[in-house]
Protein backbone atom coordinates (compact mmCIF):
# COMPACT_ATOMS: atom_id res chain seq x y z
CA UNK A 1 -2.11 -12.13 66.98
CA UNK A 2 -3.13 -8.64 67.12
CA UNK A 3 0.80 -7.34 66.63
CA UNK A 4 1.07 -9.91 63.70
CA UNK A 5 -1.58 -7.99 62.25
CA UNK A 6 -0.63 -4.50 62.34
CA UNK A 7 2.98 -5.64 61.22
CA UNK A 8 2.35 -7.18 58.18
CA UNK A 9 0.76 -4.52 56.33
CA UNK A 10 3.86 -1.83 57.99
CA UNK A 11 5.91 -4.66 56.48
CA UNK A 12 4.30 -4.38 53.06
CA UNK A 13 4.63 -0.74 53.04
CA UNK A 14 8.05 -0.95 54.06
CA UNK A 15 9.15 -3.09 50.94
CA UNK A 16 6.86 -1.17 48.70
CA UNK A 17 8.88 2.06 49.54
CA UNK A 18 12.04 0.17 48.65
CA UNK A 19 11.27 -0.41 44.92
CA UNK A 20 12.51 2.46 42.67
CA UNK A 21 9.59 4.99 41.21
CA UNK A 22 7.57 3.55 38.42
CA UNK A 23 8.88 0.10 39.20
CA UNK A 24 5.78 -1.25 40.96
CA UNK A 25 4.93 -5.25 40.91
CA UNK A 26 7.00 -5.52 37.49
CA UNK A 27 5.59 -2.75 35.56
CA UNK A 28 6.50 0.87 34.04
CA UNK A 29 4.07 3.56 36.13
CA UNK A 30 4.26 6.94 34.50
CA UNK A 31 7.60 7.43 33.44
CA UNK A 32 8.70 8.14 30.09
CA UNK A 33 9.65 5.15 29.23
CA UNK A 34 6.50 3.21 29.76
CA UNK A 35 5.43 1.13 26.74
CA UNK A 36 2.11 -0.18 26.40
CA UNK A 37 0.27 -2.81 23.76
CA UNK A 38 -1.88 -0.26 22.31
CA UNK A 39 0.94 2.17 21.93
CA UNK A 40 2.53 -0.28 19.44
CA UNK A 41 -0.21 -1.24 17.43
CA UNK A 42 -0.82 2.76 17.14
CA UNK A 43 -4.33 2.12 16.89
CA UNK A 44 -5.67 2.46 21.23
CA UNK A 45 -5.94 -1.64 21.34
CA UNK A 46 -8.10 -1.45 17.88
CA UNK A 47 -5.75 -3.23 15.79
CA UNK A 48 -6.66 -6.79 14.56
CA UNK A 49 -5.14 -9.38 15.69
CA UNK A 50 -2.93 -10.73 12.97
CA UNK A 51 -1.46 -7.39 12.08
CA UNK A 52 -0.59 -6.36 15.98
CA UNK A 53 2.65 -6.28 16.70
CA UNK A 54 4.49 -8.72 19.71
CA UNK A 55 5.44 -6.87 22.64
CA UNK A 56 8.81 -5.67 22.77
CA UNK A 57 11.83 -8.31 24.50
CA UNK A 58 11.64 -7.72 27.90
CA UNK A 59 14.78 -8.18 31.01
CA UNK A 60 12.75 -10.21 33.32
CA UNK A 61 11.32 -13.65 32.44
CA UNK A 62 7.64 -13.49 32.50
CA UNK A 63 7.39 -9.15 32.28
CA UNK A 64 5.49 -7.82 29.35
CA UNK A 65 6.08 -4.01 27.64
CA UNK A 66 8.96 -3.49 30.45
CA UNK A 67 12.31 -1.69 29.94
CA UNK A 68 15.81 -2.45 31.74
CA UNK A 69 16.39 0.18 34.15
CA UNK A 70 20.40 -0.70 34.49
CA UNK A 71 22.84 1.63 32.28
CA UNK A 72 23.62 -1.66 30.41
CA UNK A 73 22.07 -2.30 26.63
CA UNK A 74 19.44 -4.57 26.39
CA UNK A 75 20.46 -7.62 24.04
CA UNK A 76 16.96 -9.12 24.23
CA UNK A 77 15.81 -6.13 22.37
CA UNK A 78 18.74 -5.63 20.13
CA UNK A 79 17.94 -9.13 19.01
CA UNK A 80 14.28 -8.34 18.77
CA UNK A 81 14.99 -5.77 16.46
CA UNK A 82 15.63 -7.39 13.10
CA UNK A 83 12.48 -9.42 13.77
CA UNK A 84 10.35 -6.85 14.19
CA UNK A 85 11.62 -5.31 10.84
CA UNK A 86 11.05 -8.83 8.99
CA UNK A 87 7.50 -9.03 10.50
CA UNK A 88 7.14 -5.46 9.32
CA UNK A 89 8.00 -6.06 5.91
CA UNK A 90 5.70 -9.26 6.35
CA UNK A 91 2.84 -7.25 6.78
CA UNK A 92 3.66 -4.32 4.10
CA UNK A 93 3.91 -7.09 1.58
CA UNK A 94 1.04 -9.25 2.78
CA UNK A 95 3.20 -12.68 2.34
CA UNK A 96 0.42 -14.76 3.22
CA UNK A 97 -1.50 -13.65 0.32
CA UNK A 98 1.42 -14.62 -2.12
CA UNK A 99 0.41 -18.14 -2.58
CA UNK A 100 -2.25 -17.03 -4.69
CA UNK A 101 0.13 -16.25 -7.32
CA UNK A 102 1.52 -19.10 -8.94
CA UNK A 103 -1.72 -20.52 -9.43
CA UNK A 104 -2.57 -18.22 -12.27
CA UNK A 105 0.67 -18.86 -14.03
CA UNK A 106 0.07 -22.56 -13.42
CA UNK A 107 -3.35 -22.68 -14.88
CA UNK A 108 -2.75 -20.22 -17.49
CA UNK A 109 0.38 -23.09 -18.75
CA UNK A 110 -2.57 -25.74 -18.22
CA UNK A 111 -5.04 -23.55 -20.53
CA UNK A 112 -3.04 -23.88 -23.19
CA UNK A 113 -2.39 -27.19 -23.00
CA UNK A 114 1.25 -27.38 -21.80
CA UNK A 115 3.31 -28.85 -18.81
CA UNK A 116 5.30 -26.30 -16.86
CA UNK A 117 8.48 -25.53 -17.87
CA UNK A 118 11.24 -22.84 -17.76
CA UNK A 119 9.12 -20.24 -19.08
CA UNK A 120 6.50 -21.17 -16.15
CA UNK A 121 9.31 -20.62 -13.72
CA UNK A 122 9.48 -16.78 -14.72
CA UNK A 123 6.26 -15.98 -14.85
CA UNK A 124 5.62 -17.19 -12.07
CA UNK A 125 8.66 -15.51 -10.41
CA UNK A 126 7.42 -12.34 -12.56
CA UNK A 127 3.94 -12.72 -11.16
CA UNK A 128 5.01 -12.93 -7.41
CA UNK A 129 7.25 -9.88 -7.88
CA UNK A 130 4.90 -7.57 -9.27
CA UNK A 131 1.97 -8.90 -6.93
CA UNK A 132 4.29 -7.85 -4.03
CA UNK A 133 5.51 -4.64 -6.15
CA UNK A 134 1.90 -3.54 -5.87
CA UNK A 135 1.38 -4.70 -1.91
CA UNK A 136 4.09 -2.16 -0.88
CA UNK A 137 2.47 0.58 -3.64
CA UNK A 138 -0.03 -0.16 -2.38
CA UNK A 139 0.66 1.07 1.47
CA UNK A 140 2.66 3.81 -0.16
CA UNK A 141 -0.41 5.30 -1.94
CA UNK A 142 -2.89 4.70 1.22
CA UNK A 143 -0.29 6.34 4.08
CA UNK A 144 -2.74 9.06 4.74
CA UNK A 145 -5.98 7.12 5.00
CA UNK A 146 -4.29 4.21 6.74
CA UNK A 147 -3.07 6.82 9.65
CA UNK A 148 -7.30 7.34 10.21
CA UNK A 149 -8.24 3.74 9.52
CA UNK A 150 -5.79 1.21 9.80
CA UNK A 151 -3.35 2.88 12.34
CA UNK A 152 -1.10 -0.45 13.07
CA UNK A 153 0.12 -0.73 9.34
CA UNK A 154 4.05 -0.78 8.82
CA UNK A 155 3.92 2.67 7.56
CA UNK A 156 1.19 4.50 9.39
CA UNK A 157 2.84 3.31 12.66
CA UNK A 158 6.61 3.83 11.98
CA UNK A 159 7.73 0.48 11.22
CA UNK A 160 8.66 0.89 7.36
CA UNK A 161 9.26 4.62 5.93
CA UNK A 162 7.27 5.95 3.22
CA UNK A 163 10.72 6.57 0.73
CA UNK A 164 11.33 2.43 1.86
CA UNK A 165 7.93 1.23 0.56
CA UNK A 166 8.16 3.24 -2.55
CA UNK A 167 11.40 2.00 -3.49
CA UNK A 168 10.55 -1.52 -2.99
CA UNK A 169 7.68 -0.70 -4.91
CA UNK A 170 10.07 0.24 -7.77
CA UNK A 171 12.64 -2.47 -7.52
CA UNK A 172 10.32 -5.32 -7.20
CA UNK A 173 8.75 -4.12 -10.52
CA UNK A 174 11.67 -3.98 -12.49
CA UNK A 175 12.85 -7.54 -10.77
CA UNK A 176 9.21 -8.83 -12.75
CA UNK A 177 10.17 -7.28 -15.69
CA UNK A 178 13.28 -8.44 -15.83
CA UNK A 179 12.35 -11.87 -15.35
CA UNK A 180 9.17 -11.42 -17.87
CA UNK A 181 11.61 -10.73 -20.94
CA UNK A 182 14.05 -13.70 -19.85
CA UNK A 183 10.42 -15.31 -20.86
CA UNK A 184 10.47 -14.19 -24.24
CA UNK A 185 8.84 -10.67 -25.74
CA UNK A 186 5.22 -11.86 -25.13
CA UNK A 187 5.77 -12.50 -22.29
CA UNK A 188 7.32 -8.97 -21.67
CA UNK A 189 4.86 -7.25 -23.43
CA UNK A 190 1.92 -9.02 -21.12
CA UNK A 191 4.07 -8.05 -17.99
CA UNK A 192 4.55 -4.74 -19.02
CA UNK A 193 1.16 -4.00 -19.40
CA UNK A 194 0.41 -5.82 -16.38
CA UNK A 195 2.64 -3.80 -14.16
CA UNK A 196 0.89 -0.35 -16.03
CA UNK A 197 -2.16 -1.96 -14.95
CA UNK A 198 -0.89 -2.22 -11.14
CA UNK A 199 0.59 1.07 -10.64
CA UNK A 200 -2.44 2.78 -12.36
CA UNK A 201 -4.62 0.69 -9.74
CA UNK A 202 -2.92 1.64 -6.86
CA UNK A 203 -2.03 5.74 -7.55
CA UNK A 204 -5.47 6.74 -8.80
CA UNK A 205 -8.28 3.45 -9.88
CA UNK A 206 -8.24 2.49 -6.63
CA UNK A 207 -10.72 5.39 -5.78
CA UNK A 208 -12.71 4.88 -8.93
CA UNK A 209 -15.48 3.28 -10.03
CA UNK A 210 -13.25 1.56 -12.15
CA UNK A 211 -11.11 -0.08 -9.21
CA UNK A 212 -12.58 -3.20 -9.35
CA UNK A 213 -12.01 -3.50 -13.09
CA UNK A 214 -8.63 -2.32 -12.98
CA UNK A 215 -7.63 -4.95 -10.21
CA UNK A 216 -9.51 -7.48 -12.70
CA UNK A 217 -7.43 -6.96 -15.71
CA UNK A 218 -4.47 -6.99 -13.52
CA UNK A 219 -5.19 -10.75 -12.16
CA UNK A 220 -6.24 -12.17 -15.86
CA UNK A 221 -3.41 -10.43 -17.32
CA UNK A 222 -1.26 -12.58 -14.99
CA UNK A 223 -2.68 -15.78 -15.94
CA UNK A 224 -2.49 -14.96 -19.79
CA UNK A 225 1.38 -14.30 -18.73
CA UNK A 226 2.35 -17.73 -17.66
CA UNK A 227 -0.12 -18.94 -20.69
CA UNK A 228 1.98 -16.77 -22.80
CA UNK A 229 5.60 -17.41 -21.47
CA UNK A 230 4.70 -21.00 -21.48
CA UNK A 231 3.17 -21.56 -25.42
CA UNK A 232 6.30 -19.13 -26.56
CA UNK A 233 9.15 -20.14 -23.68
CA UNK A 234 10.88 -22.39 -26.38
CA UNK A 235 14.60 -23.35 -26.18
CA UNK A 236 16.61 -25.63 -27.77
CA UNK A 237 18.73 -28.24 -26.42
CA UNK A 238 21.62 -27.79 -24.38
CA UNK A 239 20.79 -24.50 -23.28
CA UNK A 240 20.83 -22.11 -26.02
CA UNK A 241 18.36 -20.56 -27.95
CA UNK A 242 17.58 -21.74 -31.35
CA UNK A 243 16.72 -19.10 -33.67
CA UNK A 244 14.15 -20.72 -35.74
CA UNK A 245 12.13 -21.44 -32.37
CA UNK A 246 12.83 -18.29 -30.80
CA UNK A 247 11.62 -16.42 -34.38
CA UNK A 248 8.97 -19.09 -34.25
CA UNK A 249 7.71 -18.39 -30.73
CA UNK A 250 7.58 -14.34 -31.34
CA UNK A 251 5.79 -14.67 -34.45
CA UNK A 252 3.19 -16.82 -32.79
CA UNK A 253 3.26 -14.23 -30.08
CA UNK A 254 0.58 -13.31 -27.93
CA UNK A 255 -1.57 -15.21 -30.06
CA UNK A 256 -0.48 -18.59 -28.47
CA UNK A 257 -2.65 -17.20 -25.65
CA UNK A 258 -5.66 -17.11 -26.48
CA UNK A 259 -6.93 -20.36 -25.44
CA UNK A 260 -6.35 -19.19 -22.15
CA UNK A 261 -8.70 -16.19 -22.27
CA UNK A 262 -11.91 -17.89 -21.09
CA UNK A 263 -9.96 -19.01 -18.24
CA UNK A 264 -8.08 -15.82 -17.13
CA UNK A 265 -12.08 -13.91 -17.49
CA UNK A 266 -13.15 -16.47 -14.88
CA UNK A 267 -10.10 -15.33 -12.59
CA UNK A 268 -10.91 -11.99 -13.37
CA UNK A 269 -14.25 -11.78 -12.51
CA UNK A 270 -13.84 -13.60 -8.94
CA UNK A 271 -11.15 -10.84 -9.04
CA UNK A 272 -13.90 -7.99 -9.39
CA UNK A 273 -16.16 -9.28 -6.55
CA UNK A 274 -13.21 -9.64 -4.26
CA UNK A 275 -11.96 -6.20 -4.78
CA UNK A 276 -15.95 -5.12 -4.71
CA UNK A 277 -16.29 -5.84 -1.32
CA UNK A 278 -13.46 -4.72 -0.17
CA UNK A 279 -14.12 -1.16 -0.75
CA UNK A 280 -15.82 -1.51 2.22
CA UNK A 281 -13.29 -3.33 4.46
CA UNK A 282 -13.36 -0.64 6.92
CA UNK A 283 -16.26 0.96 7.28
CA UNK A 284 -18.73 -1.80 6.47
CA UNK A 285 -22.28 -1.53 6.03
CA UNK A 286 -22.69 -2.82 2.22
CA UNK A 287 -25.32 -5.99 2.24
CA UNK A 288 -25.90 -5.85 -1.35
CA UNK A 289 -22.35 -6.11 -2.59
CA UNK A 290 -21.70 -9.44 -0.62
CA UNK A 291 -24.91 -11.23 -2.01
CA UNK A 292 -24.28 -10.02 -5.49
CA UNK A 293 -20.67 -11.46 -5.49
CA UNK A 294 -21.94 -14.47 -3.80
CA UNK A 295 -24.47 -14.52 -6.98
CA UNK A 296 -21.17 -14.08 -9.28
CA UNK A 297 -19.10 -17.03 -7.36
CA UNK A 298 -22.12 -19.71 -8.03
CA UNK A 299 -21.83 -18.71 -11.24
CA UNK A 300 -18.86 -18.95 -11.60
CA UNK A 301 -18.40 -22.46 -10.18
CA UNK A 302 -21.53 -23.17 -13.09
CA UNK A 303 -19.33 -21.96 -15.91
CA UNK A 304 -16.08 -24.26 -14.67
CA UNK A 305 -18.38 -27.30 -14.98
CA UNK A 306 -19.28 -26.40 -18.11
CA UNK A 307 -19.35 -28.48 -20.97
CA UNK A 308 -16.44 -27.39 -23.27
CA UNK A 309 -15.36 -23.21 -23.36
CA UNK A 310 -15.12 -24.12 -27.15
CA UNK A 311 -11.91 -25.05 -28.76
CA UNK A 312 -12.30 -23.75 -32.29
CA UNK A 313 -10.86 -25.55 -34.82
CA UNK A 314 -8.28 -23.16 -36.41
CA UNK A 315 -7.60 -21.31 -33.36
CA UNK A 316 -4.14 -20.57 -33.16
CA UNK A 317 -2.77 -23.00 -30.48
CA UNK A 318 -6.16 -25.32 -30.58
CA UNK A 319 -4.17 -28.49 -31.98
CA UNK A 320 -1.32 -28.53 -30.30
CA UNK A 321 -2.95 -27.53 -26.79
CA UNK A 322 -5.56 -30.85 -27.75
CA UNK A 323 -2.29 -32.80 -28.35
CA UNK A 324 -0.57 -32.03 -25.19
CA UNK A 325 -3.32 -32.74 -22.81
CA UNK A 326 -4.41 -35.84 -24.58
CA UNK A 327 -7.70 -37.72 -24.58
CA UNK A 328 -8.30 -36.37 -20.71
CA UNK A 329 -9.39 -33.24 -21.94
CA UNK A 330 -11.39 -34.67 -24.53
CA UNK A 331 -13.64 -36.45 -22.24
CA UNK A 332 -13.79 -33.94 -19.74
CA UNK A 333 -15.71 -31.89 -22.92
CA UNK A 334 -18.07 -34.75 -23.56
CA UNK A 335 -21.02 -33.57 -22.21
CA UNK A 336 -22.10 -30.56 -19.38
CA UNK A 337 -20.74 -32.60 -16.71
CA UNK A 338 -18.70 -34.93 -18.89
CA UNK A 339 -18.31 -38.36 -17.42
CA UNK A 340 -19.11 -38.18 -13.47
CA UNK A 341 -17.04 -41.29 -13.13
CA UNK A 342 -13.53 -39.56 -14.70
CA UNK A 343 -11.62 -39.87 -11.76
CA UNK A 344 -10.26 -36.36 -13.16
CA UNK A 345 -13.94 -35.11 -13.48
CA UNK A 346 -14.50 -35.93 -9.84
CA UNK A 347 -11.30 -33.89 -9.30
CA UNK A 348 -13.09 -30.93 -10.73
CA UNK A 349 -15.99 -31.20 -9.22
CA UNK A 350 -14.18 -31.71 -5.62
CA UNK A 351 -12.22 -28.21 -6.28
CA UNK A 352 -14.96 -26.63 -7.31
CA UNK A 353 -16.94 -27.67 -4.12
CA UNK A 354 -14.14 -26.14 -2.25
CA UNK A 355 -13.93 -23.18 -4.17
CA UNK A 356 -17.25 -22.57 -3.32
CA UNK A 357 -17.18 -23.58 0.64
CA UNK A 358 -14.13 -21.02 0.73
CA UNK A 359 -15.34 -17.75 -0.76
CA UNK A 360 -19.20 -18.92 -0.01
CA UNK A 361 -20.11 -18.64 3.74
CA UNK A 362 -17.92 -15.16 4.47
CA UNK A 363 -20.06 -13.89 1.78
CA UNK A 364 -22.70 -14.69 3.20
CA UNK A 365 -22.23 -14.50 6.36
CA UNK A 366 -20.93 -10.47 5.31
CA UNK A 367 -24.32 -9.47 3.70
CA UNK A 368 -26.01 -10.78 7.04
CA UNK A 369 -24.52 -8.64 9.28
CA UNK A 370 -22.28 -6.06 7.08
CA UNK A 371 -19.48 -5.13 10.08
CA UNK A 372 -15.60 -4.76 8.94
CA UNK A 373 -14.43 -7.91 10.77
CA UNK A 374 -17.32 -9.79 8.94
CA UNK A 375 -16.69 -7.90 5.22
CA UNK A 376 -12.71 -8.63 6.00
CA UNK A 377 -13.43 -12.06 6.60
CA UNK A 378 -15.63 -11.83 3.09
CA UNK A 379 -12.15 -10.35 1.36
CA UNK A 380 -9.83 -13.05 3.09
CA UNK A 381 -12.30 -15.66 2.19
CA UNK A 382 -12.18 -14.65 -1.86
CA UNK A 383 -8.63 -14.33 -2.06
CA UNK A 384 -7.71 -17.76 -0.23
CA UNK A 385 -10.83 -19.02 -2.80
CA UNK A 386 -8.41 -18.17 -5.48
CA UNK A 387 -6.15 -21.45 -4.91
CA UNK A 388 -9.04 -23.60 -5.37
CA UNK A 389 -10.56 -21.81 -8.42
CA UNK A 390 -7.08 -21.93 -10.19
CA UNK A 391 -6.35 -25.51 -9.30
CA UNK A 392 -10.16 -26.26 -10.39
CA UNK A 393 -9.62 -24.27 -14.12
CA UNK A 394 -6.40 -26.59 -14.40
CA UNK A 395 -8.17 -30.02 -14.00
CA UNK A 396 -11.23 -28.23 -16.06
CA UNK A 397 -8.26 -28.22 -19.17
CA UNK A 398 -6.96 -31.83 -18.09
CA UNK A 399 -3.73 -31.27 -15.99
CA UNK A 400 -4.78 -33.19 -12.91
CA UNK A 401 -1.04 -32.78 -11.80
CA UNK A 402 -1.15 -29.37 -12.10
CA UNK A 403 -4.25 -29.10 -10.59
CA UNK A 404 -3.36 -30.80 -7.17
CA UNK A 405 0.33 -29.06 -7.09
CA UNK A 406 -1.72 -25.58 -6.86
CA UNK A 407 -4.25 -26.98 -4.04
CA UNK A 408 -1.24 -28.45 -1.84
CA UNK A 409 -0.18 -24.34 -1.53
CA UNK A 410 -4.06 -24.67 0.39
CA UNK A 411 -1.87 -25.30 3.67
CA UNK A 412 1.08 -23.07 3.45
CA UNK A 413 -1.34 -20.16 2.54
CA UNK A 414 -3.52 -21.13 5.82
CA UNK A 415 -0.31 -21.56 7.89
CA UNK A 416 1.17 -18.22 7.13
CA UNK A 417 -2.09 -16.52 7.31
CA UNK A 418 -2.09 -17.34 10.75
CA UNK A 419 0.84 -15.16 11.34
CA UNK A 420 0.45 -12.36 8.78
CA UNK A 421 -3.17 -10.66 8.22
CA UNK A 422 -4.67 -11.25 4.37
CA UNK A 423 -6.09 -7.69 4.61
């Protein structure tokens, strides 16, 4: 027993001795070539979780952050690559945020009274362009303050180049503009200013006191774009454009909006509070801002169950947008709370409820105890409250369809922002 002993630790050291250097029970050990978790994430293990990057492929089933040692390439990795790149470009662009985007074309085209059509289509293809234009300009502008901060971003880290995220920047806005004037002029003339209004956010509002503002305008200028390219979107039959309509639908012009303007100052102004709080994402330490937006989102939620925004006879748009939605709309205005037993009533109520139990409790929750992770959930929380608060302004103007097409993007956006941080 003794000899069994003393030989099975000789033994040990025996096999031990056999392994190459740095090649100890599966792992790198000081070589050059050992990769670590933190190391990828560029931010020493600090990086939230959504946004950290999956470890590299490895050669052995079961390894994590090794290399191959053999002269042979790797084709785990060279697989791995073009997924890492996607998931890079994931991030940059913040995909799981874009379902918050066709929502304001969608209840903008509900505003003024009109079922979706072709000209819906490209603003909302517009809208998702230039949202995603101003994601990557975004990152572009921040580089600097993102290497101290947010470390793990594409850019900071390595994973997208500067010169890359500025020309996606560009393209993606001229792809929105593009598809804007297929809309019609209004509609280009909203997107152009709309697009002004992004890149003016992200290379020098940002770091104003008029940020919040600026990112405001920018998110009701998108709903009075798919109000816009929807009232003047006309074309004839069979595919071409009829002049009289066309001439027709730009002499109306951005007029045909302007039943939608209560509507898109609602979006804006949940807008503001989002972008309010977020100023202090990273640093935290702001309990005032939180409770003050929370404030502004009870209001808000008041002012959707209004009783009618006021539908002036004579407005330009007012009879037609009454014909469209029919006598739905008409009751939902009968009254502040209009008939609690209008099955589309209840519908706005419902969304309302969960525009409120969305954006609510991170607010709150944020002004409690002011940390980033809490003031990041507080700015995930708003902009997932979006869907909600679009889908409840659409069944506020009597397009119940509408309004439960936006809330069924409530899973998608959930799903994906799983994968893909909001922030």
């Amino acid at each position: 027993m003794r000899w069994r002993r003393n030989a099975l630790p000789a033994a040990l050291a025996v096999a031990l001795s056999v392994l190459p250097p740095g090649r100890r029970n599966g792992y790198s050990h000081g070589g050059p070539t050992a990769v670590t978790e933190d190391s990828l994430s560029g931010a020493g293990g600090t990086a939230p979780a959504p946004d950290r990057p999956e470890p590299p492929p490895t050669s052995r089933p079961g390894e994590r952050g090794a290399h191959t040692v053999t002269g042979r390439p790797d084709t785990g990795t060279d697989r791995g690559e073009p997924r890492q790149r996607l998931r890079a470009w994931a991030e940059l662009l913040r995909v799981s945020a874009l379902f918050s985007v066709p929502g304001d074309a969608l209840a903008g085209a509900a505003a003024v009274g009109r079922r979706p059509g072709r000209g819906t289509a490209l603003a909302i293809g517009a809208s998702l362009c230039l949202y995603e234009a101003g994601m990557a300009l975004n990152d572009w502008a921040d580089r600097d303050e993102d290497a101290v901060d947010r470390p793990h971003r594409p850019i900071p880290s390595g994973r997208i180049s500067p010169a890359a995220a500025l020309g996606a920047a560009g393209v993606l806005t001229a792809a929105g503009l593009a598809l804007a004037a297929r809309a019609g002029r209004p509609a280009l003339t909203v997107a152009t200013g709309l697009a002004a209004t992004v890149w003016a956010y992200d290379l020098h509002l940002k770091h104003t006191k008029a940020g919040p503002a600026a990112m405001a305008a920018a998110r009701s200028l998108d709903l009075l774009l798919g109000a816009t390219a929807t009232a003047t979107g006309v074309r004839a039959r069979g595919g071409s454009s009829a002049p009289d309509n066309v001439a027709a639908a730009a002499h109306r012009g951005l007029p045909a909006c302007l039943p939608a303007l209560p509507v898109a100052l609602v979006l804006g102004a949940h807008t503001y509070g989002v972008t309010a709080v977020s100023r202090h994402e990273t640093q935290g330490g702001s309990t005032g801002t939180p409770l003050a937006v929370l404030a502004t989102t009870t209001a808000l939620a008041a002012a959707v169950l209004r009783e009618s925004w006021g539908r002036a006879p004579g407005r330009p748009g007012t009879r037609r947008a009454e014909a469209d939605a029919g006598p739905v709309a008409r009751r939902l205005d009968a009254g502040p709370l209009g008939k609690v037993t209008d099955p589309v009533r209840l519908l706005a109520i419902t969304l309302t409820g969960a525009y409120l139990r969305t954006a609510g409790p991170p607010l709150l929750h944020a002004a409690l105890n002011p940390s980033p992770p809490l003031t990041q959930r507080a700015v995930g929380g708003g902009i997932r409250a979006m869907i909600p608060l679009q889908a409840a302004l659409a069944a506020r103007a009597g397009a119940p369809v509408t309004a439960l097409a936006v809330m069924g993007l409530v899973p998608l956006a959930r799903s994906l922002a799983r994968k893909v941080s909001l922030t």
